[in-house]
N, C-alpha and C. Protein backbone atom coordinates (compact mmCIF):
# COMPACT_ATOMS: atom_id res chain seq x y z
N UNK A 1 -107.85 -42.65 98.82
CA UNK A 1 -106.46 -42.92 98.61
C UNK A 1 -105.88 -43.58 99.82
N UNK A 2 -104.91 -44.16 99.13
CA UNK A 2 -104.35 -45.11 100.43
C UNK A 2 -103.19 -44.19 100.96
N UNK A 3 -102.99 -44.42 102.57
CA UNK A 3 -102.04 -43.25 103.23
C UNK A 3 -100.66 -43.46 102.56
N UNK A 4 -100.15 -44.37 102.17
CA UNK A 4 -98.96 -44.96 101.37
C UNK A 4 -98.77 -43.97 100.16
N UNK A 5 -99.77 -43.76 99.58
CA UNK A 5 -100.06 -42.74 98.02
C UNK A 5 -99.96 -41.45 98.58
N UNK A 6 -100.55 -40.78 99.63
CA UNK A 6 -100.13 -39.99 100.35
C UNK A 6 -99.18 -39.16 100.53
N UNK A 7 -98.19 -40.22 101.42
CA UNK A 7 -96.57 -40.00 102.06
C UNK A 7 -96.10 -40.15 100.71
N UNK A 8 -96.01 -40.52 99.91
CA UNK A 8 -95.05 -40.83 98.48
C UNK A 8 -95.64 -39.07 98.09
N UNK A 9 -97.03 -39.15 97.63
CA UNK A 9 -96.84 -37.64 96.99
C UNK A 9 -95.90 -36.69 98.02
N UNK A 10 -95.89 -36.75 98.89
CA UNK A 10 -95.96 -35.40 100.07
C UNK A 10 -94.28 -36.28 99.59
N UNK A 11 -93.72 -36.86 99.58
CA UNK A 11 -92.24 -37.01 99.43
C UNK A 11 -91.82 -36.31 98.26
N UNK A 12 -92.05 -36.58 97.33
CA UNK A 12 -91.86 -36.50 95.70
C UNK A 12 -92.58 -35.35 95.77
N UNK A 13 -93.36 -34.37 96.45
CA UNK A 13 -93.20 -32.86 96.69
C UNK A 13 -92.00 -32.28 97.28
N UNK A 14 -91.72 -32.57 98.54
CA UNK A 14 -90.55 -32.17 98.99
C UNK A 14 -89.48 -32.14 98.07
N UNK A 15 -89.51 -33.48 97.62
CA UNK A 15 -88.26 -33.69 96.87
C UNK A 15 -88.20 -32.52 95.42
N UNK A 16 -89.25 -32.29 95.22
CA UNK A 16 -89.04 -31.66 93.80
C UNK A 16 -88.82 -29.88 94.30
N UNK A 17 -89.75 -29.62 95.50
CA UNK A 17 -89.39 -28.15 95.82
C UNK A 17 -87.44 -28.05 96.25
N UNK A 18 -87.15 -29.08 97.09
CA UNK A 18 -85.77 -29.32 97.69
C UNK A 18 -84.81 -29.25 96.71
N UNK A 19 -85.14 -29.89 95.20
CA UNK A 19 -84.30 -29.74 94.32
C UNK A 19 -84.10 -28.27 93.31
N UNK A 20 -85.47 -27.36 93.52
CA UNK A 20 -85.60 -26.74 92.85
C UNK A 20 -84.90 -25.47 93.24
N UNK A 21 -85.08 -25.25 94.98
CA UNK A 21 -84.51 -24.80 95.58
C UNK A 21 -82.61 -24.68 95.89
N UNK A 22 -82.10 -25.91 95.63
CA UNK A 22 -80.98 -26.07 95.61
C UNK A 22 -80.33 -25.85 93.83
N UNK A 23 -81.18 -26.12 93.21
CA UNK A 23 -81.25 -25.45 92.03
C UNK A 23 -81.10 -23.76 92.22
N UNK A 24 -81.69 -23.08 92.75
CA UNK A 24 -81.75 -21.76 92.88
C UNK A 24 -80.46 -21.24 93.65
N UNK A 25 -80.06 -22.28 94.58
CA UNK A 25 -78.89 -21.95 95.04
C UNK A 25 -78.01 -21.73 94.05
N UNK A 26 -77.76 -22.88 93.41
CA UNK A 26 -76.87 -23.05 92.60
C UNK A 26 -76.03 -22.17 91.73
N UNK A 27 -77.63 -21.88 90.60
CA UNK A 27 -77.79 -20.85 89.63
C UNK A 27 -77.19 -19.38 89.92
N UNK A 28 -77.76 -19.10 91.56
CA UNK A 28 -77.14 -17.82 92.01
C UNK A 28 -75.66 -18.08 91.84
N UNK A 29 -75.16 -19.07 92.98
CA UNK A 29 -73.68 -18.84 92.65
C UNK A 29 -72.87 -18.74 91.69
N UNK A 30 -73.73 -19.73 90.58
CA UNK A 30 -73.04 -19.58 88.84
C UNK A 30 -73.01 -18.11 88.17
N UNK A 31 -74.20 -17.99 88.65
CA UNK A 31 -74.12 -15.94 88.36
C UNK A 31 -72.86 -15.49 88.74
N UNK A 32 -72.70 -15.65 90.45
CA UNK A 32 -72.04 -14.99 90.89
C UNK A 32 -70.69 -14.81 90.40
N UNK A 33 -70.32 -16.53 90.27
CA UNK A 33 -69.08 -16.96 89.81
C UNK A 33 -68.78 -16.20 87.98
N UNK A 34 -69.91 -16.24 87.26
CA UNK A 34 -69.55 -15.15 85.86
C UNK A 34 -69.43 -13.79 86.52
N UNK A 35 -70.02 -13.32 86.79
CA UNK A 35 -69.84 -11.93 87.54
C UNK A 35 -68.26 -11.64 87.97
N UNK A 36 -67.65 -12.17 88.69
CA UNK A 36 -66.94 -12.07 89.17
C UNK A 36 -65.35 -12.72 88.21
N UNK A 37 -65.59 -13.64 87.34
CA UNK A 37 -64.96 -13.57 85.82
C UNK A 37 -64.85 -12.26 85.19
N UNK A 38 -66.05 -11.96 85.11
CA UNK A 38 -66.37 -10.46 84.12
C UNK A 38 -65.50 -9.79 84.54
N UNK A 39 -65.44 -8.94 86.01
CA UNK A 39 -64.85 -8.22 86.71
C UNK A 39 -63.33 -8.64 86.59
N UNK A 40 -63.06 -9.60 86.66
CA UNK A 40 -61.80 -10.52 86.65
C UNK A 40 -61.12 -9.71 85.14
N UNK A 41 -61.43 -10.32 84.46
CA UNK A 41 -61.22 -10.15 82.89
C UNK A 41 -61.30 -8.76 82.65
N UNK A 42 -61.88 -7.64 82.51
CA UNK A 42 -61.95 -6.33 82.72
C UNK A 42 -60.85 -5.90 83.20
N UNK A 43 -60.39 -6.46 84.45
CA UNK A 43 -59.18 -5.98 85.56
C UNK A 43 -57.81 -6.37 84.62
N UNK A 44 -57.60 -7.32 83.88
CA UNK A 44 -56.55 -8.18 83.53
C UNK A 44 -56.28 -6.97 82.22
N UNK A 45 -57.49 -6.79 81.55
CA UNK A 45 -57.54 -6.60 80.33
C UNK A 45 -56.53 -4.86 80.52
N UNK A 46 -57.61 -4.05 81.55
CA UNK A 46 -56.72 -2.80 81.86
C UNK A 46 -55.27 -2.95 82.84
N UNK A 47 -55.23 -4.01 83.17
CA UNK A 47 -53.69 -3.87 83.48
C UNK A 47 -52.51 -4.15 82.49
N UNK A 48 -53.14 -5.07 81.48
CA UNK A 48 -52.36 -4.95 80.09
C UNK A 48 -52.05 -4.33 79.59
N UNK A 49 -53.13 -2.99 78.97
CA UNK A 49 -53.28 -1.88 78.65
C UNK A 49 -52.14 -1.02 79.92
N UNK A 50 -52.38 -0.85 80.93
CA UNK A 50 -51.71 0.02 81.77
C UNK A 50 -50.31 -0.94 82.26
N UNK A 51 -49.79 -1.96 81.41
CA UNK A 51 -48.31 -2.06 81.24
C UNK A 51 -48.06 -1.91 80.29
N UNK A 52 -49.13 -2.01 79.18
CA UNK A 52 -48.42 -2.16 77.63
C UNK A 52 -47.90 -0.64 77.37
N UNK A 53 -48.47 0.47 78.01
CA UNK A 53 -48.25 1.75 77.75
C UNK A 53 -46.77 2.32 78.84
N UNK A 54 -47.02 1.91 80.30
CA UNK A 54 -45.79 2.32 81.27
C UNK A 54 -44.40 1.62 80.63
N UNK A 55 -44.88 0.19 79.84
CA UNK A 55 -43.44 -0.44 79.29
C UNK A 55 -42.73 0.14 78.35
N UNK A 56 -43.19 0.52 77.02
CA UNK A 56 -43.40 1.07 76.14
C UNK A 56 -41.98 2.40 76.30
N UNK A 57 -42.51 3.36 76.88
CA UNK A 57 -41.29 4.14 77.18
C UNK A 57 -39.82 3.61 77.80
N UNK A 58 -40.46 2.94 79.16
CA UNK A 58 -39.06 2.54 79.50
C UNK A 58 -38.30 1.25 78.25
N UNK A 59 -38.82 0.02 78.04
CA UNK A 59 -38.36 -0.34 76.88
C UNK A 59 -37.47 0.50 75.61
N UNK A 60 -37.96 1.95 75.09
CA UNK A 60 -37.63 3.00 74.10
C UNK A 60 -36.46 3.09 74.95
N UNK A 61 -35.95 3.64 76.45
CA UNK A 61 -35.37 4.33 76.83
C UNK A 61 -34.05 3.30 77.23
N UNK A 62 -34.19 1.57 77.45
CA UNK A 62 -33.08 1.45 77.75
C UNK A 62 -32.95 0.22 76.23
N UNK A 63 -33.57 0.66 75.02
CA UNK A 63 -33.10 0.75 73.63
C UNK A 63 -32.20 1.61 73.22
N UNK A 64 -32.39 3.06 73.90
CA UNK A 64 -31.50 3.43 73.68
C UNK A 64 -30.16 3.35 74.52
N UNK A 65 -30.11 3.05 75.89
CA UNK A 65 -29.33 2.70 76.57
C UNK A 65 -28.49 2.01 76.31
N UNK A 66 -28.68 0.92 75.87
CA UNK A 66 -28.04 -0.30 74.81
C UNK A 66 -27.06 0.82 73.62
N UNK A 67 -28.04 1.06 72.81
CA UNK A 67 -27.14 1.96 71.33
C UNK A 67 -26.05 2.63 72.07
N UNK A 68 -26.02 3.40 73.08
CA UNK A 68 -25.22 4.55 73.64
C UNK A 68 -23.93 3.46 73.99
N UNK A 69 -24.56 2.22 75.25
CA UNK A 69 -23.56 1.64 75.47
C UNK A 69 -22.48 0.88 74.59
N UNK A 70 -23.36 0.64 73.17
CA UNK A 70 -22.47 0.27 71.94
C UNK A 70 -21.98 0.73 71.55
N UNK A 71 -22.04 1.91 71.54
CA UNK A 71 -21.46 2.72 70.60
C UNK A 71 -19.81 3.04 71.08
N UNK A 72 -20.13 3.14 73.21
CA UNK A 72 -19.05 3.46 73.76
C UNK A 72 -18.11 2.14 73.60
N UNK A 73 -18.16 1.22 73.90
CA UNK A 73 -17.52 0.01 73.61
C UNK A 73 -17.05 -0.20 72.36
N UNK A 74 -18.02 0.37 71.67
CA UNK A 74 -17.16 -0.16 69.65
C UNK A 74 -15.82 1.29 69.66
N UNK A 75 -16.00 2.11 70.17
CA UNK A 75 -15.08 3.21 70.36
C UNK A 75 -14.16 2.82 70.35
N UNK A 76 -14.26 2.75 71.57
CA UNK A 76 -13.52 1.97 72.96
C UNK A 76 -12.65 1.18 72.34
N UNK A 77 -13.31 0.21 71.83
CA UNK A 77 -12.35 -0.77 71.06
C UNK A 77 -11.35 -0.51 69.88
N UNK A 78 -11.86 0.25 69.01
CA UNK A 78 -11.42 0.99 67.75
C UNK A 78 -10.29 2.09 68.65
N UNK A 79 -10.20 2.44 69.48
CA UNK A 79 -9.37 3.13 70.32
C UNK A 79 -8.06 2.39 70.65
N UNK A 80 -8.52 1.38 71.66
CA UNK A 80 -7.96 0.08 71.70
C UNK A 80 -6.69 -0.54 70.39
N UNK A 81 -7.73 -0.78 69.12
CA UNK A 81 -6.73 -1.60 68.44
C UNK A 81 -5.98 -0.28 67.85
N UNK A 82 -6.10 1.09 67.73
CA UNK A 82 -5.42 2.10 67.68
C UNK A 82 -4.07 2.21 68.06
N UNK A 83 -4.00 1.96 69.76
CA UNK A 83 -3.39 1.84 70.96
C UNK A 83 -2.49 0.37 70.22
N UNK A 84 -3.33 -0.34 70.33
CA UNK A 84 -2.07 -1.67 69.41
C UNK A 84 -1.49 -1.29 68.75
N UNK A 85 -2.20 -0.80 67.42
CA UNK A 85 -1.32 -0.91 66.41
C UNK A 85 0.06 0.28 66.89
N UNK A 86 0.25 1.37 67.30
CA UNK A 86 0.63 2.36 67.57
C UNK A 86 2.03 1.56 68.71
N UNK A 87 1.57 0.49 69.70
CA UNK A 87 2.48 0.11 70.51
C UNK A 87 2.81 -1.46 69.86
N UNK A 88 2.91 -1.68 68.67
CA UNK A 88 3.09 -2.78 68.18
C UNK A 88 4.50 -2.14 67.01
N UNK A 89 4.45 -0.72 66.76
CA UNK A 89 4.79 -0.24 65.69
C UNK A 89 6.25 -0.06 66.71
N UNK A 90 5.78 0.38 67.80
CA UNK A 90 6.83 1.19 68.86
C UNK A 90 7.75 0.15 68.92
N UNK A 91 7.19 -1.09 69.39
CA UNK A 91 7.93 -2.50 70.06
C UNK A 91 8.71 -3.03 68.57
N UNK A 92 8.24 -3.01 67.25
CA UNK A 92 8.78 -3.31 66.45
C UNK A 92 9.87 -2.45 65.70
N UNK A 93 9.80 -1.13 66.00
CA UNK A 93 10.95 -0.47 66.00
C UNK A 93 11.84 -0.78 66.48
N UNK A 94 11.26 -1.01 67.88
CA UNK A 94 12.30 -0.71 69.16
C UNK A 94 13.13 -2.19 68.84
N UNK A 95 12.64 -3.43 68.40
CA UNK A 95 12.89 -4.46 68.10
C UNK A 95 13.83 -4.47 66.82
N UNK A 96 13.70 -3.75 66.30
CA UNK A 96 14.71 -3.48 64.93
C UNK A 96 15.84 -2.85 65.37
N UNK A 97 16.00 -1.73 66.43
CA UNK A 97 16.85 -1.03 66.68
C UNK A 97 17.54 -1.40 67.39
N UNK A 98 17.32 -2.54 68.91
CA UNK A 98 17.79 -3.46 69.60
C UNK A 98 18.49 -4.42 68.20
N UNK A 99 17.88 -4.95 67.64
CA UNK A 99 18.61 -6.19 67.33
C UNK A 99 19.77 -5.42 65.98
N UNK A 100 19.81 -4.43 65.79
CA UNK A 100 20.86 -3.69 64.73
C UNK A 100 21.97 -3.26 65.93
N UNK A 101 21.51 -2.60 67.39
CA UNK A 101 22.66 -2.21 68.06
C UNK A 101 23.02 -3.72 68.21
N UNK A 102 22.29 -4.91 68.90
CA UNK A 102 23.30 -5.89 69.38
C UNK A 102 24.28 -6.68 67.97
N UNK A 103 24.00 -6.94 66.93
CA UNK A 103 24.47 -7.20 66.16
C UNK A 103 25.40 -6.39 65.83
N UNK A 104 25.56 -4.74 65.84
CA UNK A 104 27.18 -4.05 66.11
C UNK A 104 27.92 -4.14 67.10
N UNK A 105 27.11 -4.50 68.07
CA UNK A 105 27.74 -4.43 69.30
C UNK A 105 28.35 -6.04 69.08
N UNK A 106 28.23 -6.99 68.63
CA UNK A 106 28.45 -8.57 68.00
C UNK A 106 29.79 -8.52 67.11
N UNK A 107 29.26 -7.22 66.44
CA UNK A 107 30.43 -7.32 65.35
C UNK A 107 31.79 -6.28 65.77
N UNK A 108 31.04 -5.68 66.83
CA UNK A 108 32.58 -4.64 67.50
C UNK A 108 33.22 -5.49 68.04
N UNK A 109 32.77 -6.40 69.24
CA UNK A 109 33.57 -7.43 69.97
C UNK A 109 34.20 -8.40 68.96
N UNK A 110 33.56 -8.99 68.01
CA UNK A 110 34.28 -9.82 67.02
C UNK A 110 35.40 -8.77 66.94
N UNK A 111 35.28 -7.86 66.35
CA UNK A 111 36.48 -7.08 65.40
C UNK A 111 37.65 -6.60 66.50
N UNK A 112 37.24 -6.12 67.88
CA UNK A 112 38.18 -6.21 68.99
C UNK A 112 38.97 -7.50 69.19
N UNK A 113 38.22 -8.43 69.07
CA UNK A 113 38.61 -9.78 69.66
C UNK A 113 39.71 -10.17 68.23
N UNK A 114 39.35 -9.34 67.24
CA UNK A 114 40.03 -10.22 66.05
C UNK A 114 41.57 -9.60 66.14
N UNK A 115 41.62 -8.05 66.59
CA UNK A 115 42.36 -7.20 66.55
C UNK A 115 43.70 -7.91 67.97
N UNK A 116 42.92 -8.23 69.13
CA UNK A 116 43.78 -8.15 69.86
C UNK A 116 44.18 -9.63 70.03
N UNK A 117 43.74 -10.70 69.02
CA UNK A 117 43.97 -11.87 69.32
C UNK A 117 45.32 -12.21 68.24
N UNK A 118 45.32 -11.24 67.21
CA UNK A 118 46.54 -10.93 66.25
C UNK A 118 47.92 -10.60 67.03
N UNK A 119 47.95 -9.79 67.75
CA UNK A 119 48.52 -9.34 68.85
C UNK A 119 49.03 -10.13 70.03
């Protein structure tokens, strides 16, 4: 064999162990890299689980927080237009009774004024 045939095999050896080897690198890290997915995903999966359950109550609890606070406000309000109607009734009295005194009090001065202007 010629030394040329040689150096080419002994290359195209290297080359194929060099690739096979970096191949092996590789492969490991691809392991590694699923491995460490797996673990990943596992972790995600029980922290879902361990909010879907800690939420769960508190969610229930300021559901009801909400109802309670509605309930005080719709009161509240119904209290409210209570309070209106009650000081709407007052002011409209009071508005009837004002405008009946000034209108005697209208018609006393007329009737004074009529009395002493005769005079």
């Amino acid at each position: 064999m010629d030394f040329s045939q040689i150096v080419l095999n002994q290359s195209l050896t290297f080359i194929a162990w060099a690739t096979f080897v970096i191949f092996l690198v590789i492969a490991g890290f691809f392991v590694k890299l699923l491995t460490d997915l797996s673990t990943l995903t596992q972790n995600v999966n029980k922290t879902s689980i361990m909010l879907n359950e800690e939420l769960k109550p508190t969610l229930d609890e300021l559901n009801s927080t909400l109802v309670s606070l509605n309930m005080i406000i719709k009161n509240t309000d119904d209290r409210m237009g209570n309070i209106k109607g009650a000081v709407d009734r007052v002011v409209g009295t009071t508005k009837n009774v004002t405008g009946t005194l000034f209108s005697g009090l209208v018609k006393g001065f007329g009737t004074a004024w009529k009395i002493f202007a005769k005079k």
